[in-house]
N, C-alpha and C. Protein backbone atom coordinates (compact mmCIF):
# COMPACT_ATOMS: atom_id res chain seq x y z
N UNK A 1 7.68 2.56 11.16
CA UNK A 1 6.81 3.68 10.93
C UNK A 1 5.55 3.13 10.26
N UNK A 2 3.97 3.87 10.86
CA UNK A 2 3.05 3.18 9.72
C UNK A 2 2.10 4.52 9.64
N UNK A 3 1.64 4.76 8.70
CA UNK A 3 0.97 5.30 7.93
C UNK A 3 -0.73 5.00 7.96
N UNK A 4 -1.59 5.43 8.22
CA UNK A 4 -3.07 5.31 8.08
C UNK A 4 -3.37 6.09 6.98
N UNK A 5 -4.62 5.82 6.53
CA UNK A 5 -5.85 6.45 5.58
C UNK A 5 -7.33 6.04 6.22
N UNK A 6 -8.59 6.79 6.26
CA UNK A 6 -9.36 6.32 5.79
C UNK A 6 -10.02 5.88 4.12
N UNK A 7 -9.33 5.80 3.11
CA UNK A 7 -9.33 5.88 2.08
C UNK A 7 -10.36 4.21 1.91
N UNK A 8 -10.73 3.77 0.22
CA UNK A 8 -11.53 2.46 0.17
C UNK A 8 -10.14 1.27 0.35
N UNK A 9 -9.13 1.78 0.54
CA UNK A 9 -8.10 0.58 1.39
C UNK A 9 -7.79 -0.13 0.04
N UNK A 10 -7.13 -0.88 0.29
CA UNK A 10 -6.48 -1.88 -0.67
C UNK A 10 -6.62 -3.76 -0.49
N UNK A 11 -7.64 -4.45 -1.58
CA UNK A 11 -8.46 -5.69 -1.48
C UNK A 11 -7.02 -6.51 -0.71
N UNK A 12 -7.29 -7.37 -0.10
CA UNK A 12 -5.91 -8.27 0.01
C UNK A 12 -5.46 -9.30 -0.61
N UNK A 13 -6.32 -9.45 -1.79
CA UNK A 13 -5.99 -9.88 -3.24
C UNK A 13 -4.36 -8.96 -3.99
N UNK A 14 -4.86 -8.23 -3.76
CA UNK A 14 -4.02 -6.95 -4.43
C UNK A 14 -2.53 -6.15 -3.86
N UNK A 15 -2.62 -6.94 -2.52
CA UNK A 15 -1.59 -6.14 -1.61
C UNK A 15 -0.57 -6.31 -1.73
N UNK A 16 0.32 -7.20 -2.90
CA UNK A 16 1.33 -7.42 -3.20
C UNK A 16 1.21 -7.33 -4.57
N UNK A 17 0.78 -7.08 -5.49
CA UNK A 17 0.64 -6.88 -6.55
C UNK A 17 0.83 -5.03 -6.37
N UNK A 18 1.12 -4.52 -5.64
CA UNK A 18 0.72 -2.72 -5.43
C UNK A 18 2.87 -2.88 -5.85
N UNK A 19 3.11 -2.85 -5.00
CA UNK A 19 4.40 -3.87 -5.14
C UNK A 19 5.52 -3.64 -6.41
N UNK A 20 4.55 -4.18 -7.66
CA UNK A 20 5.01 -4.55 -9.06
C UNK A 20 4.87 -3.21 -9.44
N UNK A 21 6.42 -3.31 -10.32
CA UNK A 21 6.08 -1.79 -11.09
C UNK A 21 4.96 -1.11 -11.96
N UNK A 22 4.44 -0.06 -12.13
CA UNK A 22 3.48 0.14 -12.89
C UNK A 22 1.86 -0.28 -12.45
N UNK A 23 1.91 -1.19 -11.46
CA UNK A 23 0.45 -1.63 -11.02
C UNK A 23 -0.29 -0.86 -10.59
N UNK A 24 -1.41 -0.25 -10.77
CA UNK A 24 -2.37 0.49 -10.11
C UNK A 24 -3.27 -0.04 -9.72
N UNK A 25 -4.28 0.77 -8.71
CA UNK A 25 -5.33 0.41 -8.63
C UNK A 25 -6.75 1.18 -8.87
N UNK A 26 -7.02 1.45 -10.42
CA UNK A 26 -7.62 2.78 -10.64
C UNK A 26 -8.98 2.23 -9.98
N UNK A 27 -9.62 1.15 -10.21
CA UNK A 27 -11.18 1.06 -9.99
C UNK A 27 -11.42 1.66 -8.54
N UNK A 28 -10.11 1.76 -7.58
CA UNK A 28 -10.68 2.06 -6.28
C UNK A 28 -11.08 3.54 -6.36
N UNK A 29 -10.47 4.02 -7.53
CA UNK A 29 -9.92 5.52 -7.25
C UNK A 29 -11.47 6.20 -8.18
N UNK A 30 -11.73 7.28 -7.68
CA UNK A 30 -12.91 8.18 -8.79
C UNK A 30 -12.34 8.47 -9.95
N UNK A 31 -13.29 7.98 -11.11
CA UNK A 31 -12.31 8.05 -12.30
C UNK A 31 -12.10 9.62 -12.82
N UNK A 32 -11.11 9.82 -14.00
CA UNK A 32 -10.43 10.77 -14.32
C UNK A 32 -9.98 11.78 -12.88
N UNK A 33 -9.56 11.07 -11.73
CA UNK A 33 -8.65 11.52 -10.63
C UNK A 33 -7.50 10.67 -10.44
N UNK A 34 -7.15 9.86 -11.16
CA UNK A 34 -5.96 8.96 -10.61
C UNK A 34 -4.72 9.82 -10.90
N UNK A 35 -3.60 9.58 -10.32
CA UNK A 35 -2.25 10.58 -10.85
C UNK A 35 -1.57 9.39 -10.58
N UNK A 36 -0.35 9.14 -10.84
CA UNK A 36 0.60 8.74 -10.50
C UNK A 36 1.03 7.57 -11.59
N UNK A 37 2.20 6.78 -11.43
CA UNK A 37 2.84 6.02 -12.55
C UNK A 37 2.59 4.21 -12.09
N UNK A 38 2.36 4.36 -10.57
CA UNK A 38 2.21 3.31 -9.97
C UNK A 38 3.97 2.60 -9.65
N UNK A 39 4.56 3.83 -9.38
CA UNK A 39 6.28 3.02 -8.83
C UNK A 39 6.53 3.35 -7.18
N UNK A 40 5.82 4.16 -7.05
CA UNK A 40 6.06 4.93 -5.58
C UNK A 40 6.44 3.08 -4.71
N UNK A 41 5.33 2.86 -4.62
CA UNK A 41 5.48 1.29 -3.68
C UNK A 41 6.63 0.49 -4.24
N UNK A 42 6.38 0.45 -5.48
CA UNK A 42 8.26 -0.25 -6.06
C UNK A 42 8.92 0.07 -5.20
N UNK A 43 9.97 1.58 -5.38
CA UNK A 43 11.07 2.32 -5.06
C UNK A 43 10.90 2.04 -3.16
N UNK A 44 9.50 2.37 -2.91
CA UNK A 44 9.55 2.24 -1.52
C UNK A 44 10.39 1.09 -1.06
N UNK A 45 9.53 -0.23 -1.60
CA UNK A 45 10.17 -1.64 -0.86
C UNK A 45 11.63 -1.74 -1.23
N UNK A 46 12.04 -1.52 -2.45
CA UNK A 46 13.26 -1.63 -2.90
C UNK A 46 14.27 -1.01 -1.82
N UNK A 47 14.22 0.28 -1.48
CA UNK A 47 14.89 0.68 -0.73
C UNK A 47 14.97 0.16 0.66
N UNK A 48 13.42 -0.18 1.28
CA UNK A 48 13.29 -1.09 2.60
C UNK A 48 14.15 -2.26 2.38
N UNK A 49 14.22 -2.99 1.39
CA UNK A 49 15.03 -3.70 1.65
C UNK A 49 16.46 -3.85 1.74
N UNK A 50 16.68 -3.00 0.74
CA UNK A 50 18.50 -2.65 0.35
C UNK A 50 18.81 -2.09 2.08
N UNK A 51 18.00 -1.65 3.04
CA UNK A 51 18.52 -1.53 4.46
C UNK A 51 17.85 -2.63 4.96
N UNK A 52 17.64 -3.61 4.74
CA UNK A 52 17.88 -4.74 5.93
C UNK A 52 15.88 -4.45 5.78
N UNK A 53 15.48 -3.79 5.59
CA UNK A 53 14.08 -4.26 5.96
C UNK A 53 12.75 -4.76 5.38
N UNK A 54 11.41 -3.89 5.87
CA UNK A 54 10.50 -4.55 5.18
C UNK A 54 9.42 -2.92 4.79
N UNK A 55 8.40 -3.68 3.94
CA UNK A 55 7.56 -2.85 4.19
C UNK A 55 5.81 -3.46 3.60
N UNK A 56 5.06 -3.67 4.75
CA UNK A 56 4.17 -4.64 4.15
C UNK A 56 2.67 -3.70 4.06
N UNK A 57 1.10 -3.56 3.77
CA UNK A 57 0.02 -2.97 3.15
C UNK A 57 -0.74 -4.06 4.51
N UNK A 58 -1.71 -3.29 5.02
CA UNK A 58 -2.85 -4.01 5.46
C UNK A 58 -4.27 -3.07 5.39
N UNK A 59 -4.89 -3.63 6.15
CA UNK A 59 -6.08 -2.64 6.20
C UNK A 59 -5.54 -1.53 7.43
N UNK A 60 -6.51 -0.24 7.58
CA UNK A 60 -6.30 0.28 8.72
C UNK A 60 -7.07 -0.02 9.47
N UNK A 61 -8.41 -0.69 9.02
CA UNK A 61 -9.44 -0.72 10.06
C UNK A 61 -10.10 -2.14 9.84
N UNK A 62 -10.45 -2.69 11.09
CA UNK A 62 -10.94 -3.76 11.03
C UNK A 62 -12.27 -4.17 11.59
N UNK A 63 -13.78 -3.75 11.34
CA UNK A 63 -14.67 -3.68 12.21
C UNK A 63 -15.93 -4.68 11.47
N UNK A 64 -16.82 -5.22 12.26
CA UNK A 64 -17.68 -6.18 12.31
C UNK A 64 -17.54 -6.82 10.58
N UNK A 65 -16.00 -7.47 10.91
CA UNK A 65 -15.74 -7.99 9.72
C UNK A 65 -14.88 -7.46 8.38
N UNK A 66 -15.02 -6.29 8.16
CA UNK A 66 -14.92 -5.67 6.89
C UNK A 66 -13.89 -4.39 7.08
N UNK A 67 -13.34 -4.49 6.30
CA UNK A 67 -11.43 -3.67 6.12
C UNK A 67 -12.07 -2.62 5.60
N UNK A 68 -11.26 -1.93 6.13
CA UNK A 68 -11.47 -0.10 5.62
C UNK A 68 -9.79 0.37 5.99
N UNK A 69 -9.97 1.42 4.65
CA UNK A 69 -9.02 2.03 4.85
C UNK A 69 -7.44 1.28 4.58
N UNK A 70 -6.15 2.10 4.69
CA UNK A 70 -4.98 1.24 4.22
C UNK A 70 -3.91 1.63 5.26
N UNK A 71 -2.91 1.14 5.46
CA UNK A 71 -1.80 0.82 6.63
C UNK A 71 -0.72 0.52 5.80
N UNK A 72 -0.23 1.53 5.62
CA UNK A 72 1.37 1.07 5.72
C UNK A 72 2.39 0.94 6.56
N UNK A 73 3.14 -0.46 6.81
CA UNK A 73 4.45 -0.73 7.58
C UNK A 73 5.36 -0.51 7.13
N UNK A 74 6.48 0.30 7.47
CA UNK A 74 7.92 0.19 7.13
C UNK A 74 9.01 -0.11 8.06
N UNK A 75 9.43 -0.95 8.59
CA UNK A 75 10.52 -1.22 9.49
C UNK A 75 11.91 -1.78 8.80
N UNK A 76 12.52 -1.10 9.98
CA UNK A 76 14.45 -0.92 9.60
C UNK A 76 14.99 -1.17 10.69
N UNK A 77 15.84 -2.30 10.28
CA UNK A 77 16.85 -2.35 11.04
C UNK A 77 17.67 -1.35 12.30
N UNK A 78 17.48 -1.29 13.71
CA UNK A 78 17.88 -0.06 14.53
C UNK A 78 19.46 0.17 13.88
């Protein structure tokens, strides 16, 4: 299953660091709008893996060079 945004995407510095519990990424976000605890992506992979799988962050968009937007993969075992 994957997931799009046009959103400012996630650096690929950072795409495994989203990952770690608690990590955010407020600078992408407009400030005093951020919500969340930063575990959602924890619990996600955790569980991708406890079934056999994965779940990896890319860009969604890839044009004259420059990433936009974010992609999430999740694949499982049939």
């Amino acid at each position: 299953m994957t997931v799009s945004d046009a959103g400012p995407g996630i650096p690929a510095e950072a795409r495994e660091k989203v990952f770690e519990p608690f990590h955010r990424l407020d600078a992408a976000r407009t400030p005093g709008t951020a919500r969340g605890v930063g575990l959602g992506l924890t619990f996600a992979r955790r569980v991708a893996e406890a079934h056999g799988g994965t779940i990896v962050i890319g860009p969604a968009t890839v044009a004259a060079g420059r990433e936009s937007g974010c992609r999430v993969t999740l694949t499982l075992p049939a």
